[in-house]
Protein backbone atom coordinates (compact mmCIF):
# COMPACT_ATOMS: atom_id res chain seq x y z
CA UNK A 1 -150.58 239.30 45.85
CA UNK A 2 -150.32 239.09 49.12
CA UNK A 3 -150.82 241.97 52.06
CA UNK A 4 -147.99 244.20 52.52
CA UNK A 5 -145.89 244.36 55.82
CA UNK A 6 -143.08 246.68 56.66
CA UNK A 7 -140.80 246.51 59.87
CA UNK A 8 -138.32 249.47 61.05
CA UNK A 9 -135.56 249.37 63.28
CA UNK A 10 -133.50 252.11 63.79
CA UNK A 11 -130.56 249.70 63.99
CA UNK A 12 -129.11 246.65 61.37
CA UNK A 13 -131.01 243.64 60.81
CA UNK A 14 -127.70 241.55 61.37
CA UNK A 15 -127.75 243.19 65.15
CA UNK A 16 -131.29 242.26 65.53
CA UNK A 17 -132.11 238.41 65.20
CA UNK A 18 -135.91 238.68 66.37
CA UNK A 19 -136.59 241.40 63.23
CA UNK A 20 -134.98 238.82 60.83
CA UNK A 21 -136.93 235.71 62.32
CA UNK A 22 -140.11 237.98 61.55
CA UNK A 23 -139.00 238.73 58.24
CA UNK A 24 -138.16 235.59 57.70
CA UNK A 25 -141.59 234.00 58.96
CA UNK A 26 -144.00 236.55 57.01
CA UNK A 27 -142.79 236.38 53.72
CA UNK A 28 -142.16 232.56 53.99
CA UNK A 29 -146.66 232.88 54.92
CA UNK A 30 -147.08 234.54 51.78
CA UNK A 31 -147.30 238.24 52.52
CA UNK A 32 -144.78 240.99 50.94
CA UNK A 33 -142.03 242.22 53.56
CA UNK A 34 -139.71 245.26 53.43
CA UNK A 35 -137.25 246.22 56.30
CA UNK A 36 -136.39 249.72 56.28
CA UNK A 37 -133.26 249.88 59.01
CA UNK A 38 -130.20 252.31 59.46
CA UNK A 39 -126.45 252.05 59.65
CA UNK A 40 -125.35 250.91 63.56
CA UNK A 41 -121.75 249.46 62.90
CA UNK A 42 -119.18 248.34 60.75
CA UNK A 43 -119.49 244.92 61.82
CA UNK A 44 -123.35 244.44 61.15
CA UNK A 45 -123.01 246.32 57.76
CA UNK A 46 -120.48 243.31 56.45
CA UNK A 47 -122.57 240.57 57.96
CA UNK A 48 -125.80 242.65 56.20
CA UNK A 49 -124.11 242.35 53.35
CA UNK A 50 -123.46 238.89 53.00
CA UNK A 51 -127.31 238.12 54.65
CA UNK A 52 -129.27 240.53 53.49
CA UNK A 53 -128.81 238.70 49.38
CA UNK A 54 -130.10 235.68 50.94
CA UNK A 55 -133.87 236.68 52.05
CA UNK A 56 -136.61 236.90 50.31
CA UNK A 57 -137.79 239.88 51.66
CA UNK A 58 -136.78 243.34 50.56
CA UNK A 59 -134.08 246.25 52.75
CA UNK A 60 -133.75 249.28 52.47
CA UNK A 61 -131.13 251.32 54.45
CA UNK A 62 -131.61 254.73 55.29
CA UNK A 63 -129.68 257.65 57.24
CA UNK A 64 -126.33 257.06 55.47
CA UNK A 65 -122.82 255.94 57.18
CA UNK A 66 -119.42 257.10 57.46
CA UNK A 67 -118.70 255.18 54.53
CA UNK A 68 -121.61 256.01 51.88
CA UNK A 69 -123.57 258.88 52.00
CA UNK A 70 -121.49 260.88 54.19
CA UNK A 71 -123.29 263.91 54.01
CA UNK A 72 -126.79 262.20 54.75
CA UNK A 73 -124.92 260.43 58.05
CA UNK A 74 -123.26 263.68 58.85
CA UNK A 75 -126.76 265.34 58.87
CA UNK A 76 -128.60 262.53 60.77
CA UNK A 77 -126.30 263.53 63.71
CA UNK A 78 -126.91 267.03 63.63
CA UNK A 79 -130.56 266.57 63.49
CA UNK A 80 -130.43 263.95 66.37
CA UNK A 81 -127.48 266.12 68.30
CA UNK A 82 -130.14 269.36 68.09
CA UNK A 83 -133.17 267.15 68.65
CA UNK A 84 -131.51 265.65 72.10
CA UNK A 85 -131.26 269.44 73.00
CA UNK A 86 -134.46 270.73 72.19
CA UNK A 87 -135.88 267.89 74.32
CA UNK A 88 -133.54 268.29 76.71
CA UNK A 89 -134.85 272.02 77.17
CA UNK A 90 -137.96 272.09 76.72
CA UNK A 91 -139.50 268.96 75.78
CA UNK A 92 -139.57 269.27 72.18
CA UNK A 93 -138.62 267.10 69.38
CA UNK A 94 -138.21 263.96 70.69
CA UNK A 95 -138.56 261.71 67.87
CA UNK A 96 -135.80 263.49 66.40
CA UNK A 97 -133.49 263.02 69.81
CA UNK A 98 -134.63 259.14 70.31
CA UNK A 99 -132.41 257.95 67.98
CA UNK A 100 -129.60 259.48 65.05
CA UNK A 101 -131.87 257.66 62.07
CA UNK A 102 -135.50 258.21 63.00
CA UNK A 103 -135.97 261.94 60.99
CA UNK A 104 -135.17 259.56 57.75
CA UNK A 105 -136.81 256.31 58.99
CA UNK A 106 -140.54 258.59 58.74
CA UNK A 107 -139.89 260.31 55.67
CA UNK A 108 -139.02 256.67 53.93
CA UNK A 109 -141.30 254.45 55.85
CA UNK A 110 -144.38 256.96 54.80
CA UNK A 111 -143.39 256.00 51.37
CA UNK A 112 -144.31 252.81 51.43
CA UNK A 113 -148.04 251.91 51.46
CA UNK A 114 -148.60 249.18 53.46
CA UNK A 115 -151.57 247.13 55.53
CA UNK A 116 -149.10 247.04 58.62
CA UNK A 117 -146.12 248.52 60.10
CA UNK A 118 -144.06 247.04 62.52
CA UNK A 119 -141.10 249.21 64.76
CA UNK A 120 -138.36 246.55 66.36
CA UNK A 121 -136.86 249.61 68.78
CA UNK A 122 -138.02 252.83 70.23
CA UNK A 123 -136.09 255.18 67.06
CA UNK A 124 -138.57 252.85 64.88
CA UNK A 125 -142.08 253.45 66.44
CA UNK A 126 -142.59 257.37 65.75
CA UNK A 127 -142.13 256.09 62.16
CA UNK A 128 -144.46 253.28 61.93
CA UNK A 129 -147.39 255.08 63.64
CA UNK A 130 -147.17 257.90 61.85
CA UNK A 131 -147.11 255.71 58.62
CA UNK A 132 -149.54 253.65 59.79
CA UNK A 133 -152.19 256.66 59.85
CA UNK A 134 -151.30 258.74 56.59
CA UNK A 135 -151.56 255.10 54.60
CA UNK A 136 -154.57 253.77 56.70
CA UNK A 137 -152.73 250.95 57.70
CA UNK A 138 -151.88 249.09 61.26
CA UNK A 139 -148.93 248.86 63.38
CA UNK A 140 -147.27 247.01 65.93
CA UNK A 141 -144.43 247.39 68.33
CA UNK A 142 -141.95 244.49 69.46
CA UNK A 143 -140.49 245.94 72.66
CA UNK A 144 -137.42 242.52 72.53
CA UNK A 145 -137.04 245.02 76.00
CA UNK A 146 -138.20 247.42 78.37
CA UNK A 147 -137.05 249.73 77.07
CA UNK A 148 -137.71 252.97 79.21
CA UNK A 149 -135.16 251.61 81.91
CA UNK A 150 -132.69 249.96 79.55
CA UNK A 151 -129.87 251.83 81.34
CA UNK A 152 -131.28 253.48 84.23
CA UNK A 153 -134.10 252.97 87.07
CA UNK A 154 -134.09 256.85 87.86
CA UNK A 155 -137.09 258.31 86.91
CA UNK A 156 -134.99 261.76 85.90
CA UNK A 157 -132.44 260.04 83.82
CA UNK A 158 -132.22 261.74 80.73
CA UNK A 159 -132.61 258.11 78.65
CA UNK A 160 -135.27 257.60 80.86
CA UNK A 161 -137.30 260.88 80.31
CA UNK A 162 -136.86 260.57 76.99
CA UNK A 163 -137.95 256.91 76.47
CA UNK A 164 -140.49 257.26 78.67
CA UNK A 165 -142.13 260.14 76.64
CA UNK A 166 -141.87 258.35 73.46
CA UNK A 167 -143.16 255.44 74.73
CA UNK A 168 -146.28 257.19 76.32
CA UNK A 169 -146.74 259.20 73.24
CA UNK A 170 -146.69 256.31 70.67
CA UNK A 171 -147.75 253.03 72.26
CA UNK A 172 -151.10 253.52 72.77
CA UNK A 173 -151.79 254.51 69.42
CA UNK A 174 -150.39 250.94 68.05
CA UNK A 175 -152.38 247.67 67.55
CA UNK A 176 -150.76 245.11 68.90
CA UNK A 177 -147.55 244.77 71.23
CA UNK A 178 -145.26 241.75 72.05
CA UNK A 179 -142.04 241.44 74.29
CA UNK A 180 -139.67 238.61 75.15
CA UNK A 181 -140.25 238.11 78.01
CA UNK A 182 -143.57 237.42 80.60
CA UNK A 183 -141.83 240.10 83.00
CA UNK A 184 -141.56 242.59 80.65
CA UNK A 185 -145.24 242.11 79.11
CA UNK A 186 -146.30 242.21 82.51
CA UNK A 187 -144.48 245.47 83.04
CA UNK A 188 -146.11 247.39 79.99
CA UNK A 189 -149.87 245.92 80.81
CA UNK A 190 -149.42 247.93 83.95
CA UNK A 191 -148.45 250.91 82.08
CA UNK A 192 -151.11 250.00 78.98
CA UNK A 193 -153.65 247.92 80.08
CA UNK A 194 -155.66 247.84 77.21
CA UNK A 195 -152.85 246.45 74.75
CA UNK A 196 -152.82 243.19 76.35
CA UNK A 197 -149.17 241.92 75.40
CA UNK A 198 -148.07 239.09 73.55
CA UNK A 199 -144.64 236.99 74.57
CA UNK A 200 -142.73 235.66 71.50
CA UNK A 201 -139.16 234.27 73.61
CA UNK A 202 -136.16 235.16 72.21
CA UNK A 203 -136.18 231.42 70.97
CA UNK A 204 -134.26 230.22 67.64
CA UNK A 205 -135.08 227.64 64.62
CA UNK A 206 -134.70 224.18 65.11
CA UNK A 207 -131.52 224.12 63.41
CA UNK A 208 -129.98 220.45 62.69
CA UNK A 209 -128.17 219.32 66.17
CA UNK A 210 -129.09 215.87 67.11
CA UNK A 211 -127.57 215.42 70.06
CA UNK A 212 -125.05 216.85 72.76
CA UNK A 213 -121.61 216.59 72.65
CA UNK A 214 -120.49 214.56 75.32
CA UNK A 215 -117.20 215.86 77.29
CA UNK A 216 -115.86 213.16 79.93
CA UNK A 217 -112.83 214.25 80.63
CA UNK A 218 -111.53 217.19 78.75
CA UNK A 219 -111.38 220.39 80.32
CA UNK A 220 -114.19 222.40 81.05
CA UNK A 221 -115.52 224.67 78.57
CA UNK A 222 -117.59 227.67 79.37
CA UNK A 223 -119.13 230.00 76.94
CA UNK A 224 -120.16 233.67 77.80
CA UNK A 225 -121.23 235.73 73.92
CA UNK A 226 -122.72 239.21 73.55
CA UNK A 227 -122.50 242.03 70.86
CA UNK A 228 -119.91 243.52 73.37
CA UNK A 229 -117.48 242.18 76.00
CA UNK A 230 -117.57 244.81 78.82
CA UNK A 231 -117.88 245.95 82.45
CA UNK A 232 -121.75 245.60 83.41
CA UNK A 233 -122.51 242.36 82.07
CA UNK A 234 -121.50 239.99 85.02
CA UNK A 235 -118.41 238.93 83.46
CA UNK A 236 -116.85 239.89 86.53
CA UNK A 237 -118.58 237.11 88.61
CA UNK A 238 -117.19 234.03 86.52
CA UNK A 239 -113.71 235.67 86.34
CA UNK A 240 -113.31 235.74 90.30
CA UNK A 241 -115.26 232.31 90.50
CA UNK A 242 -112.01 231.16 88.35
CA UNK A 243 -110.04 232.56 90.36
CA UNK A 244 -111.38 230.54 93.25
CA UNK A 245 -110.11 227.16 91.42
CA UNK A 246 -106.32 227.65 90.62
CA UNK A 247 -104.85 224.94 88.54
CA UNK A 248 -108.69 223.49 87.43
CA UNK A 249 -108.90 222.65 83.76
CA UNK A 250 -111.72 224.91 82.69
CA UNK A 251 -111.76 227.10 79.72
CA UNK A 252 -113.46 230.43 79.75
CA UNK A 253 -114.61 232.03 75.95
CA UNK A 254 -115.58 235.07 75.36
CA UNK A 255 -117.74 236.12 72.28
CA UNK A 256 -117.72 239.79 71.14
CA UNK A 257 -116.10 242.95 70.36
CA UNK A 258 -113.49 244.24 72.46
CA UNK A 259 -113.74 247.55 70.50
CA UNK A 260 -113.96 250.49 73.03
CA UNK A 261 -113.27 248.50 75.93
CA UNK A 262 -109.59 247.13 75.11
CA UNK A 263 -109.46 247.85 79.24
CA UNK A 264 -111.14 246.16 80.60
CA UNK A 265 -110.89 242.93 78.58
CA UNK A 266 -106.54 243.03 78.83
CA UNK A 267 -108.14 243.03 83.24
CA UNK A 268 -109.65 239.49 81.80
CA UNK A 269 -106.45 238.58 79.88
CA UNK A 270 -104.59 239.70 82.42
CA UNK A 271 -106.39 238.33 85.83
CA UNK A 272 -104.66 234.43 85.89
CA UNK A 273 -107.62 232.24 84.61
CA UNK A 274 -107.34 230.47 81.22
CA UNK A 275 -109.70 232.54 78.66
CA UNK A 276 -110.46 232.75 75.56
CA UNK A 277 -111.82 235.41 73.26
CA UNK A 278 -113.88 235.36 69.58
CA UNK A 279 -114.71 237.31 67.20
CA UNK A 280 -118.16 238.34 66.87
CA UNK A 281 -120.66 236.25 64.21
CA UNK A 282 -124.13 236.49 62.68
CA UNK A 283 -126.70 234.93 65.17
CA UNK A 284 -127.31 231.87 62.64
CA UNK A 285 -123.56 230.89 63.30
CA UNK A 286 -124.05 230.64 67.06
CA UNK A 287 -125.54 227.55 67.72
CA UNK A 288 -123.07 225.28 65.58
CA UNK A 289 -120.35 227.13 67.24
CA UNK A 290 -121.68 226.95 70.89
CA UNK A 291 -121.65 223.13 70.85
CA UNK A 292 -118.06 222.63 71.27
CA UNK A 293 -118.93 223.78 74.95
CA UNK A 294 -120.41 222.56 77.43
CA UNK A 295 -121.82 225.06 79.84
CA UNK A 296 -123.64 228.60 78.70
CA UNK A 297 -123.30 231.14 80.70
CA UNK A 298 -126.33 234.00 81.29
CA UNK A 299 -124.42 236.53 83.69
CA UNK A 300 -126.95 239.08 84.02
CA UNK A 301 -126.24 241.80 86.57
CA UNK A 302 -129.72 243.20 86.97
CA UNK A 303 -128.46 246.84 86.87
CA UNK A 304 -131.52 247.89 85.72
CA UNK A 305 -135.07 247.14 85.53
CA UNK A 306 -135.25 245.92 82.42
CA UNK A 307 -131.55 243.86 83.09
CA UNK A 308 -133.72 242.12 85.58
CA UNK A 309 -136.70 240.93 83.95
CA UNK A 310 -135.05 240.41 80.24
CA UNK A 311 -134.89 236.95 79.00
CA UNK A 312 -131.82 237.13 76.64
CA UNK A 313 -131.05 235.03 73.46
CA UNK A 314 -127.84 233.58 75.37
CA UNK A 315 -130.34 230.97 77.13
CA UNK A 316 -132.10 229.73 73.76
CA UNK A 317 -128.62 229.75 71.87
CA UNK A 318 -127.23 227.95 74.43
CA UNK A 319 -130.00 225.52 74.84
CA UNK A 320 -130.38 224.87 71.22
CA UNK A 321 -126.65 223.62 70.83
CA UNK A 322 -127.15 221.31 74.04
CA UNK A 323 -125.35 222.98 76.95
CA UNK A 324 -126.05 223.29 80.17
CA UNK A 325 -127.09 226.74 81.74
CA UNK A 326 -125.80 228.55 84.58
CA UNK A 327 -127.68 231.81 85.18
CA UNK A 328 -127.95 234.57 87.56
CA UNK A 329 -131.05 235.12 89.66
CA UNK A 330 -132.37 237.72 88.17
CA UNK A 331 -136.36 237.92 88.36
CA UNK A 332 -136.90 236.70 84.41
CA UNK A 333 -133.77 234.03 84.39
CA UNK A 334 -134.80 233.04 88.18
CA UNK A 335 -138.35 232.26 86.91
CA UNK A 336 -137.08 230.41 83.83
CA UNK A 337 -134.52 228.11 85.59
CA UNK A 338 -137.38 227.42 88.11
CA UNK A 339 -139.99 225.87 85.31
CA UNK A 340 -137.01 223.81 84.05
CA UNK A 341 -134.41 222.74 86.74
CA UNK A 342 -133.23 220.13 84.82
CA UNK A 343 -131.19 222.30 82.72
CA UNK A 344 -128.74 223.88 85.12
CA UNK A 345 -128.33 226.06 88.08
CA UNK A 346 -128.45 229.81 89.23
CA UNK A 347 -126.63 231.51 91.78
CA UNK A 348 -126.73 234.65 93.36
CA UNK A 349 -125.72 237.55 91.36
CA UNK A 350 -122.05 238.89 92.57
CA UNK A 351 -121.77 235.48 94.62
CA UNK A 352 -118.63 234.46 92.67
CA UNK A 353 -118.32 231.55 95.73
CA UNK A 354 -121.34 229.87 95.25
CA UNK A 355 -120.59 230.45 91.29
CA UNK A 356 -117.62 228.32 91.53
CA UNK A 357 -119.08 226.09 93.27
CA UNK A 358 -121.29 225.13 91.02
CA UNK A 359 -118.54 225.50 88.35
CA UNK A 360 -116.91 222.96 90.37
CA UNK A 361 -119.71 220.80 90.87
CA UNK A 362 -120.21 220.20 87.03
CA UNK A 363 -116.66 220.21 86.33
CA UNK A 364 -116.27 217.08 88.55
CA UNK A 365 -119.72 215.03 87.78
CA UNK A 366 -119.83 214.94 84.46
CA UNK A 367 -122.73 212.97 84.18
CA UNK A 368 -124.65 215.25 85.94
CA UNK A 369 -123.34 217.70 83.10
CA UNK A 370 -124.22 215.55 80.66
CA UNK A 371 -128.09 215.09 81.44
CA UNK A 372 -128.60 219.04 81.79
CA UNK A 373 -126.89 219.28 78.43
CA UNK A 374 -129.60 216.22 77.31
CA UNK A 375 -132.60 218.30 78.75
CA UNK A 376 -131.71 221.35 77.73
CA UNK A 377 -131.49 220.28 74.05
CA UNK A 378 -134.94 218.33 74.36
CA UNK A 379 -137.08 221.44 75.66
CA UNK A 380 -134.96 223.48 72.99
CA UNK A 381 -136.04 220.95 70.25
CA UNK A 382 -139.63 220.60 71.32
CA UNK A 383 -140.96 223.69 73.22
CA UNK A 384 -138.66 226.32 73.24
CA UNK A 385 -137.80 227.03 69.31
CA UNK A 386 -138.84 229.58 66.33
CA UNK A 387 -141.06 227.49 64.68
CA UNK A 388 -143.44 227.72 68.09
CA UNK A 389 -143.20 230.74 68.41
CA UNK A 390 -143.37 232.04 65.15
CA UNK A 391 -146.69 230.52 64.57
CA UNK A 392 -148.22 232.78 68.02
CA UNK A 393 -146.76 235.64 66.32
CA UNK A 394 -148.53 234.73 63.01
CA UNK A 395 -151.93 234.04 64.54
CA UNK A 396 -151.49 237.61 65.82
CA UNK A 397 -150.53 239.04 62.54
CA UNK A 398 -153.64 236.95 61.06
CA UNK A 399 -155.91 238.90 63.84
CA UNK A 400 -154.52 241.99 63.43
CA UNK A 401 -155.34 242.44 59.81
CA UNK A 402 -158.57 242.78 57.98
CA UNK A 403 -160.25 240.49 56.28
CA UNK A 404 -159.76 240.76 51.99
């Protein structure tokens, strides 16, 4: 039998790729896995659904929903809506405000008796350390961001204060922490010093792609995807860069719910450039979809701290289905584009001018297009991939654990 891992996110495993690729990579090395996750969405539960029959690993899904266990999910709000208060007043109770799930993510995680215990998201760690010490086992924390300013740089931001306090109460008590990013793991050694942090890139399998899909004359195609189309995530850059070249032949698409922001997507629809939207899709469907395009687009805004020194999956997606990247210069996508220039471009964030120009610039040489889409499928098929990466993140499991 083989030792006994258990990772918690406070979200769906669907909505959280790098959790599955872990998953995934243990139990394919031998060792028994269980995910222990909560409700998020609608859309993740269906895709969960159809995935979750496929692993070898066992879930289990705690906190109920507003379609099963009503009374459960009803509860888990009540218990996060007075936690949130308590901490808001006086400092109490965070684990239960961090997140609507975590009060029934440690009573089930303690269940299970493992040898470690790994949280994917800041509702997950009270749970794993916590479980870690009543079953004498280890933990670990993947911190995919940085997490105490995901929305906000203020130091008194309520998301902030509370983050922060989990974060400062939990992480030094784990064994091990990675992030996606060398800017981010640079961020928490200079909180943590002594955890020493190990980068696993948002980076995806192999997959079967042989080669790019060449595009000499047809129109343009860009591709922008997220969980959400909204205001905040740069999309506002490539729609006036579009606007700048009336009667071009490029095609803008758009991946991801519109839900809640029906808006400011009809602005899109309605602004005079020819776009596109999609339905959201399980992160092993991206890549064969992506190749029909031929330029990825990594928009980041840099609102926020950890906005501008996350690497996102949109760069490996795109790179593993061969298209070129155009990114904003942001400090982590700046940095990235610099150690391989022969993938794409960046421009300045909010320039949409120098955006279309380089829009332009591809649009017209399209063998220039061409050998960034080349290159950027080569590094994706040889340096930048899961099966790299997973094998630093099993050497560090290996370590981690004690000897039989």
């Amino acid at each position: 039998m083989g030792k006994k891992i258990v990772l918690v996110s406070s979200g769906q495993p669907t909505l959280n790729p790098r959790l599955v690729k872990e998953a995934d990579a243990l139990s394919q090395a031998g060792y028994q896995v269980t995910v222990i996750y909560a409700y998020w969405n609608n859309w993740g539960t269906t895709h969960d659904e159809q995935m979750l029959p496929t692993k070898k690993w066992n879930a289990v899904r705690v906190g109920g929903s507003p379609q099963q266990h009503k009374a459960t999910y009803f509860l888990s709000r009540l218990i996060n809506l007075a936690g949130r208060f308590a901490f808001k007043k006086v400092k109490l109770f965070a684990e239960y405000a961090i997140s609507r799930s975590t009060y029934f993510l440690l009573k089930e995680v303690k269940k299970h008796r493992a040898d470690l215990y790994i949280a994917h998201n800041p509702g997950a760690l009270p749970a794993v350390v916590k479980a870690a010490k009543l079953n004498k086992g280890r933990c670990g924390f993947d911190a995919e961001d940085f997490h105490r300013h995901e929305t906000s740089n203020e130091p008194t931001n309520p998301d902030v204060l509370l983050k922060t306090y989990i974060e400062n109460k939990y992480l030094p008590l784990v064994n091990y922490l990675t992030t996606s990013s060398p800017q981010i793991a640079a961020a928490y050694r200079k909180l943590y010093p002594v955890l020493k942090p190990v980068v696993l890139l948002n980076v995806f399998p192999k997959g079967n792609i042989a080669a790019i899909k060449v595009n000499p004359d047809k129109p343009l195609r860009l591709l922008w995807f997220s969980q959400v189309v909204g205001a905040n995530r740069g999309l506002d850059d490539i729609v006036k860069a579009l606007q700048l070249l009336p009667g071009t032949q490029i095609e803008l698409h758009l991946l991801g719910s519109t839900s809640g922001n029906e808006a400011y997507a009809d602005s899109i629809k309605n602004s005079g450039i020819n776009v596109k939207f999609h339905d959201t899709m399980p992160a092993d469907e991206l890549t064969n979809f992506a190749t029909q395009f031929d330029i990825g687009l990594a928009l980041e805004p840099g609102f926020s701290i950890n906005n501008n020194i996350a690497l996102s999956n949109k760069l490996f997606t795109y790179m593993q289905a061969g298209l070129a990247i155009v990114a904003s210069d942001t400090e982590a996508q700046l940095s990235f584009m610099d150690q391989n220039p022969q993938i794409g471009s960046t421009y300045h964030k909010g320039n949409a001018a120098e955006l279309a120009a380089i829009i332009s610039k591809y649009n017209s040489d399209r063998d220039q297009l061409n050998a960034c889409k080349t290159e950027s499928l080569r590094l994706a098929q040889y340096k930048y991939n899961w099966e790299t990466e997973s094998r630093k993140f099993l050497d560090l499991v290996k370590n981690i654990l004690p000897a039989q």
